[in-house]
C-alpha atoms as a PDB file:
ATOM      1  CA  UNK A   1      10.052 -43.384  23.256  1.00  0.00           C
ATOM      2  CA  UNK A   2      12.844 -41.204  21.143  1.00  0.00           C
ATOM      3  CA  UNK A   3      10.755 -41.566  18.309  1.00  0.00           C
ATOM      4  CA  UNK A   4       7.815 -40.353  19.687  1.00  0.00           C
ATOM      5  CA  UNK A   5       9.432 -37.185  21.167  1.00  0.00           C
ATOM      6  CA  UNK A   6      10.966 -36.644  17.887  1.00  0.00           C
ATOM      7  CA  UNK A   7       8.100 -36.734  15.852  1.00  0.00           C
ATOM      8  CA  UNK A   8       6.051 -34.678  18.460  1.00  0.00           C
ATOM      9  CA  UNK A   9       9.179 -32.048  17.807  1.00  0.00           C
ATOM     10  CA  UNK A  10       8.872 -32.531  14.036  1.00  0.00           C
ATOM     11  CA  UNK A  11       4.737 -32.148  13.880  1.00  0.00           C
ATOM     12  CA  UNK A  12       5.264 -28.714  16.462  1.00  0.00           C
ATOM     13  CA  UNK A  13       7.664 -27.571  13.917  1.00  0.00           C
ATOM     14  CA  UNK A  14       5.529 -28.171  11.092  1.00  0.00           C
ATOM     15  CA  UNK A  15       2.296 -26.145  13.248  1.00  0.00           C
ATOM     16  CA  UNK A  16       4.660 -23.609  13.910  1.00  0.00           C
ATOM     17  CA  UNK A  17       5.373 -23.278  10.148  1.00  0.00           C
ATOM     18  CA  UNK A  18       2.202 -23.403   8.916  1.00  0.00           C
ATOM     19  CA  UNK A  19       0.971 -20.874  11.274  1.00  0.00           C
ATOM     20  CA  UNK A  20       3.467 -18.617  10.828  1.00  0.00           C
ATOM     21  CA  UNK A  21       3.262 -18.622   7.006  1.00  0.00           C
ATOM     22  CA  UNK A  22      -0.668 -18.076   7.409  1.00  0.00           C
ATOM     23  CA  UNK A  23      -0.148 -15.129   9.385  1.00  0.00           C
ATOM     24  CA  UNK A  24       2.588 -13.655   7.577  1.00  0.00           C
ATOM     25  CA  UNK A  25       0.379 -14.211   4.026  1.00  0.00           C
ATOM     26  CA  UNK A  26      -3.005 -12.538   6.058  1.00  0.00           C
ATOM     27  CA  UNK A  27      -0.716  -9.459   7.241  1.00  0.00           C
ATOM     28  CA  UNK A  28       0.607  -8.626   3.539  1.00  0.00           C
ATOM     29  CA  UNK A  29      -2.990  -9.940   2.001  1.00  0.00           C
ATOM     30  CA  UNK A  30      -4.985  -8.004   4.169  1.00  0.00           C
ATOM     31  CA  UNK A  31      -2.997  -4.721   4.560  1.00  0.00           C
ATOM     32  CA  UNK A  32      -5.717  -2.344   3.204  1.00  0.00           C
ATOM     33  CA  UNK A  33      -7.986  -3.916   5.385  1.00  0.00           C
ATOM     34  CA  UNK A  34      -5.960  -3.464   8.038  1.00  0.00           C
ATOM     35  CA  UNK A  35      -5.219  -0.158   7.228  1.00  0.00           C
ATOM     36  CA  UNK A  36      -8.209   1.170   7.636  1.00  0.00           C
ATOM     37  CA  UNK A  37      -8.660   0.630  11.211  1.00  0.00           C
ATOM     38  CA  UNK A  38      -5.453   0.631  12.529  1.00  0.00           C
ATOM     39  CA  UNK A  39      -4.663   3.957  14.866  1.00  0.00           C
ATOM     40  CA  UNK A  40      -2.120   6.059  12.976  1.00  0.00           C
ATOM     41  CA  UNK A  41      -0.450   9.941  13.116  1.00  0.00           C
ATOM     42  CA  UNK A  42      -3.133  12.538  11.504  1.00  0.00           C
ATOM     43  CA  UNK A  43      -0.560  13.264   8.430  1.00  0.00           C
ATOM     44  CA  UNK A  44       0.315   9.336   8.021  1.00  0.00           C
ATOM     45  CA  UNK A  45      -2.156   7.734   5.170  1.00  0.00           C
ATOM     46  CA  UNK A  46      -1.408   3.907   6.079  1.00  0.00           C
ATOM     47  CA  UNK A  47      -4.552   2.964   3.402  1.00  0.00           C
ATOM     48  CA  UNK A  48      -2.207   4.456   0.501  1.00  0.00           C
ATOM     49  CA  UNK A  49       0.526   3.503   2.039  1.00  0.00           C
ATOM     50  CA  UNK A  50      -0.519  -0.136   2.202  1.00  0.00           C
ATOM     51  CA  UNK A  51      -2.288  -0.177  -1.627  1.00  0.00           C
ATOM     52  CA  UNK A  52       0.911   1.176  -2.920  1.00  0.00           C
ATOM     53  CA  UNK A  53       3.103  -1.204  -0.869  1.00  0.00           C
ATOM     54  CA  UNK A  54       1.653  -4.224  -0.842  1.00  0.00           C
ATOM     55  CA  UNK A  55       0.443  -4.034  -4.364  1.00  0.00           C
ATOM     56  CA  UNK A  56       1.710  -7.973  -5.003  1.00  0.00           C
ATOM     57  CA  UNK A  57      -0.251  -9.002  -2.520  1.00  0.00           C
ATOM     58  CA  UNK A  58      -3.318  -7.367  -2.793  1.00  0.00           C
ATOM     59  CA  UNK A  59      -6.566  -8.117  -4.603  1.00  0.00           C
ATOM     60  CA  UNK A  60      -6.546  -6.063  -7.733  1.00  0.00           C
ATOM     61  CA  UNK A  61      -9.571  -5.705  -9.152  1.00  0.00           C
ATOM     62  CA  UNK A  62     -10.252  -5.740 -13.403  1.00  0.00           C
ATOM     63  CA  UNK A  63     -11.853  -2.472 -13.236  1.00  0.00           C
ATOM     64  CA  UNK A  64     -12.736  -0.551 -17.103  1.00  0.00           C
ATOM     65  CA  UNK A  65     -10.044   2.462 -17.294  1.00  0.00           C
ATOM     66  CA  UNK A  66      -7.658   0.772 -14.822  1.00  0.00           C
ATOM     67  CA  UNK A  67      -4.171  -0.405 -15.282  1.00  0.00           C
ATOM     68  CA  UNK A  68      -1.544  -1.700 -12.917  1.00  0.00           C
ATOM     69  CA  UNK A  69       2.557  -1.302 -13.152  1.00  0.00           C
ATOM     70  CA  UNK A  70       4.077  -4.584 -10.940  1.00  0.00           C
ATOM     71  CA  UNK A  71       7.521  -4.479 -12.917  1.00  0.00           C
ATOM     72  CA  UNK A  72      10.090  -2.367 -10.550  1.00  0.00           C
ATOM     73  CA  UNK A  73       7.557   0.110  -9.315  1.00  0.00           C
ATOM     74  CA  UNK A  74       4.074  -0.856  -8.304  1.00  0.00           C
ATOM     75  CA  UNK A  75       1.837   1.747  -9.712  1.00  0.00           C
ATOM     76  CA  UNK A  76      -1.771   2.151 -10.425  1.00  0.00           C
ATOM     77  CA  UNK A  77      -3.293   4.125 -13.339  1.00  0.00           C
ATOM     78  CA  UNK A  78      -6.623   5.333 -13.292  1.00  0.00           C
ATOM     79  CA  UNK A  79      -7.705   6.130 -16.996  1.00  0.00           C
ATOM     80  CA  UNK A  80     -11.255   7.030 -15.238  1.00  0.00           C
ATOM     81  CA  UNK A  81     -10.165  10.292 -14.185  1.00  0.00           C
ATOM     82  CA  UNK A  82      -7.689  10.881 -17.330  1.00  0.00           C
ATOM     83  CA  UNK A  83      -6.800  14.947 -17.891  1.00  0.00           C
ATOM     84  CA  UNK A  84      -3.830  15.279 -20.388  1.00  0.00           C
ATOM     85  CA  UNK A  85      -2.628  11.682 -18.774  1.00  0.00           C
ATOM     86  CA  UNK A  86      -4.161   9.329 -16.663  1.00  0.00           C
ATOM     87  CA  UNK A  87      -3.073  10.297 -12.749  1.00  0.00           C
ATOM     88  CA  UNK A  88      -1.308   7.492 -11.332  1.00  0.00           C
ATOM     89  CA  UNK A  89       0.084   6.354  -7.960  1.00  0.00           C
ATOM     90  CA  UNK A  90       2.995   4.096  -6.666  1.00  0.00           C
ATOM     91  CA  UNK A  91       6.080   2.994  -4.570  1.00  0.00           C
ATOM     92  CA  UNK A  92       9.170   3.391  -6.162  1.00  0.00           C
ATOM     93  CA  UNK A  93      12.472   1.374  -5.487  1.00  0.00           C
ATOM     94  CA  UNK A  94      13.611   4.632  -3.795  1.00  0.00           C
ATOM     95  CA  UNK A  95      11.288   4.093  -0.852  1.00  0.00           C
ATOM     96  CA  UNK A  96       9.258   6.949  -2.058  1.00  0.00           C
ATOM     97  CA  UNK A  97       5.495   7.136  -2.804  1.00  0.00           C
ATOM     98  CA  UNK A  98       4.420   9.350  -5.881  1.00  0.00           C
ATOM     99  CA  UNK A  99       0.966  11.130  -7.097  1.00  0.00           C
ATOM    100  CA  UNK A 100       1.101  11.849 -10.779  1.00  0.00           C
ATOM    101  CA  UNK A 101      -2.103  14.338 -11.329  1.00  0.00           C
ATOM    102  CA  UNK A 102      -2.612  13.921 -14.978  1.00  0.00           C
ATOM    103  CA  UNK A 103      -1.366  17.340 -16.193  1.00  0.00           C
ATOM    104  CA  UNK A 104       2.038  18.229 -15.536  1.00  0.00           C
ATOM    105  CA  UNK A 105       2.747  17.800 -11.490  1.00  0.00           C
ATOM    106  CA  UNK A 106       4.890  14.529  -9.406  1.00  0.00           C
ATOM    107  CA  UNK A 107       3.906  15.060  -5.915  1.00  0.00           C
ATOM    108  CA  UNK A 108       6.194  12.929  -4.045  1.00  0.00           C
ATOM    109  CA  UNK A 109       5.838  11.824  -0.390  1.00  0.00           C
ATOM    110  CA  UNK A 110       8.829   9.763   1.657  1.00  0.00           C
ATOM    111  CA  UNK A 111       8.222   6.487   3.649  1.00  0.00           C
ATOM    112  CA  UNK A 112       6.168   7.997   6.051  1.00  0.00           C
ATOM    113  CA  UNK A 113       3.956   9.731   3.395  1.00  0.00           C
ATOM    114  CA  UNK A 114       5.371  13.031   4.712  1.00  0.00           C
ATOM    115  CA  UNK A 115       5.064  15.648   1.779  1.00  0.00           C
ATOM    116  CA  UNK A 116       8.425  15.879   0.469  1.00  0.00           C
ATOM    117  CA  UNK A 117       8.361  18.321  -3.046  1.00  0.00           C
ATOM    118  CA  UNK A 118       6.593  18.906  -6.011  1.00  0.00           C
ATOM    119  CA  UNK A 119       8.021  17.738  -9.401  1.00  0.00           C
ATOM    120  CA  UNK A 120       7.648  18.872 -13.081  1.00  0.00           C
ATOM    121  CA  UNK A 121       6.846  15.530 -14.809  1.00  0.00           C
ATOM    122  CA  UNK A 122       8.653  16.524 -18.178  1.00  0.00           C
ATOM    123  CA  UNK A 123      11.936  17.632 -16.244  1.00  0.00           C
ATOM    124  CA  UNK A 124      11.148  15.943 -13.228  1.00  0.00           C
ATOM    125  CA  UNK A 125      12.942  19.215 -12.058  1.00  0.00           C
ATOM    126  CA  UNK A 126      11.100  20.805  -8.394  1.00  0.00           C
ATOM    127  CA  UNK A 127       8.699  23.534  -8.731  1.00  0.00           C
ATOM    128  CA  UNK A 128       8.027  25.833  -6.085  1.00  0.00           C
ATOM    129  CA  UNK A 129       4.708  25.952  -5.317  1.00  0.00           C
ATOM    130  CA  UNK A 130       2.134  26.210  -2.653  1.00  0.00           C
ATOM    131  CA  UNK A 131       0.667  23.036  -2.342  1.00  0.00           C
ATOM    132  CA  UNK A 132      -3.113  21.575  -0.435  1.00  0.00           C
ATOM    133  CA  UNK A 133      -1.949  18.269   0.757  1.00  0.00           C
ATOM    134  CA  UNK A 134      -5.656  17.670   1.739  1.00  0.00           C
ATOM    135  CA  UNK A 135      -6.560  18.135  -1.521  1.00  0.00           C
ATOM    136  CA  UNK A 136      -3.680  16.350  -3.105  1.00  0.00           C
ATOM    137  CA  UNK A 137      -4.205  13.478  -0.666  1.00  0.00           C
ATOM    138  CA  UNK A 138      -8.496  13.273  -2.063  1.00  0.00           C
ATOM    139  CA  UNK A 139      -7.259  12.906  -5.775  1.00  0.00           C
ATOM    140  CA  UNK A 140      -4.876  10.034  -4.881  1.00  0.00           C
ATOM    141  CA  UNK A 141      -7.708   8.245  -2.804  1.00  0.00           C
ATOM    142  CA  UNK A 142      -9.843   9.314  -5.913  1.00  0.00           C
ATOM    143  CA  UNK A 143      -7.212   7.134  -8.135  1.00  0.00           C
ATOM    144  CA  UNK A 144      -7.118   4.605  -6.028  1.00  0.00           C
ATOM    145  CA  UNK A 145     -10.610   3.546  -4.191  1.00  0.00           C
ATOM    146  CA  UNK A 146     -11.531   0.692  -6.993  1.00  0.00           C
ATOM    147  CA  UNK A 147      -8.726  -1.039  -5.427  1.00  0.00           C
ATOM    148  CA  UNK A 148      -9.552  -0.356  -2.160  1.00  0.00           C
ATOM    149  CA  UNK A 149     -13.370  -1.048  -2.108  1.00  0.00           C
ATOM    150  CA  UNK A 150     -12.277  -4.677  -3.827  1.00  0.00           C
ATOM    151  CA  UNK A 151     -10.703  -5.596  -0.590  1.00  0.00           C
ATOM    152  CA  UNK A 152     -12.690  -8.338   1.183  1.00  0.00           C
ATOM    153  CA  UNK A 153     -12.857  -9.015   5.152  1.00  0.00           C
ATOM    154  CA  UNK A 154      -9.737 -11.275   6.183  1.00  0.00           C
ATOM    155  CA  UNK A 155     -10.998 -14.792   6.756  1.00  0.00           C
ATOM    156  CA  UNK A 156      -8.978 -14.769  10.266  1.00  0.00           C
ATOM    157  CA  UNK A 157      -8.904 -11.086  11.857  1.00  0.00           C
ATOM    158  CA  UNK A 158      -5.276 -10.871  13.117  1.00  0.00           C
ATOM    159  CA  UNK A 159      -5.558  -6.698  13.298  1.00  0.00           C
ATOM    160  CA  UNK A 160      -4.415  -6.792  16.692  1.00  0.00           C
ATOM    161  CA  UNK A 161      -1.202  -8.688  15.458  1.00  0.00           C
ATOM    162  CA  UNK A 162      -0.835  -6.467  12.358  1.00  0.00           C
ATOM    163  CA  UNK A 163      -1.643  -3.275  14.717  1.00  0.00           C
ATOM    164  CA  UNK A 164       1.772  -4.336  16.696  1.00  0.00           C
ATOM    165  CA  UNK A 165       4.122  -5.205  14.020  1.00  0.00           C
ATOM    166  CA  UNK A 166       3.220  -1.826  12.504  1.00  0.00           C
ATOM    167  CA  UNK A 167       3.174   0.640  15.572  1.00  0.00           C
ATOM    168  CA  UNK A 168       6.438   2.710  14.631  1.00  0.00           C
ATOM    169  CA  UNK A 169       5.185   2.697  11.357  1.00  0.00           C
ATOM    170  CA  UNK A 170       2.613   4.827  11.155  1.00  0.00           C
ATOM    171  CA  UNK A 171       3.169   6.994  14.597  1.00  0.00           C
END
């Protein structure tokens, strides 16, 4: 009789384990997916947000003019779109995002993707300048929407789960 309860404890465990790790790989797998439909503040982008964050864990498509950074700073670089560089996008180890345009500006947004400052890219000094976040915000989505159109439908649909764990988040 011990042994049976034990082993009925041990095979729970293992369920519980399993399942857990499943939904813990779909949330980080499926984050742009997610993203998309997941109610968040008007200035919040959770779609970049997620691409940029979850970059590991994504599906990164092999895309001509493409090229991904997964060393310390996940970063994508779209040569599609190149001006005097190619404009680039990623999450730095200092828990900021940042927009490179190409040409000369860093636009730099904190953990919330609220605007933070404009940067020179050869002093990486500020500049003061009036800036159109909308616009700002299209060229990033520009850079980055090969990577999100590669995203496929999640197998299991746990955006009710992954709409909960990230609530504060993006509000």
């Amino acid at each position: 009789m011990l042994k049976k309860v034990i082993l009925t404890i041990f095979i729970a465990f293992i369920v519980f384990v399993l399942a857990f790790g499943y939904a813990f790989t779909n949330l980080k797998s499926e984050s742009v997916y997610y993203a998309q439909y997941t109610p968040h503040n008007k200035q919040t982008e959770p779609v970049l947000m997620e691409v940029a964050l979850n970059f590991d864990w994504i599906y990164a498509p092999d895309v001509k003019g493409m090229r991904y950074d997964r060393d310390n700073n996940r970063t994508i670089y779209n040569y599609n779109y190149a001006k005097r560089e190619a404009p680039s996008f990623g999450f730095w180890a200092s828990r900021e995002y940042e927009y490179f345009d190409g040409d000369s500006l860093i636009y730099v947004f904190d953990k919330k993707f609220k605007f933070v400052e404009v940067r020179d890219c050869d002093t990486y000094e500020p500049v003061s300048k009036n800036v159109d976040i909308l616009a700002v915000k299209k060229d990033i989505y520009r850079t980055v929407q090969p990577v999100i159109d590669a995203q496929n439908d999640p197998l299991i649909n746990l955006q009710w789960l992954y709409d909960w764990v990230n609530k504060d988040r993006f509000n």
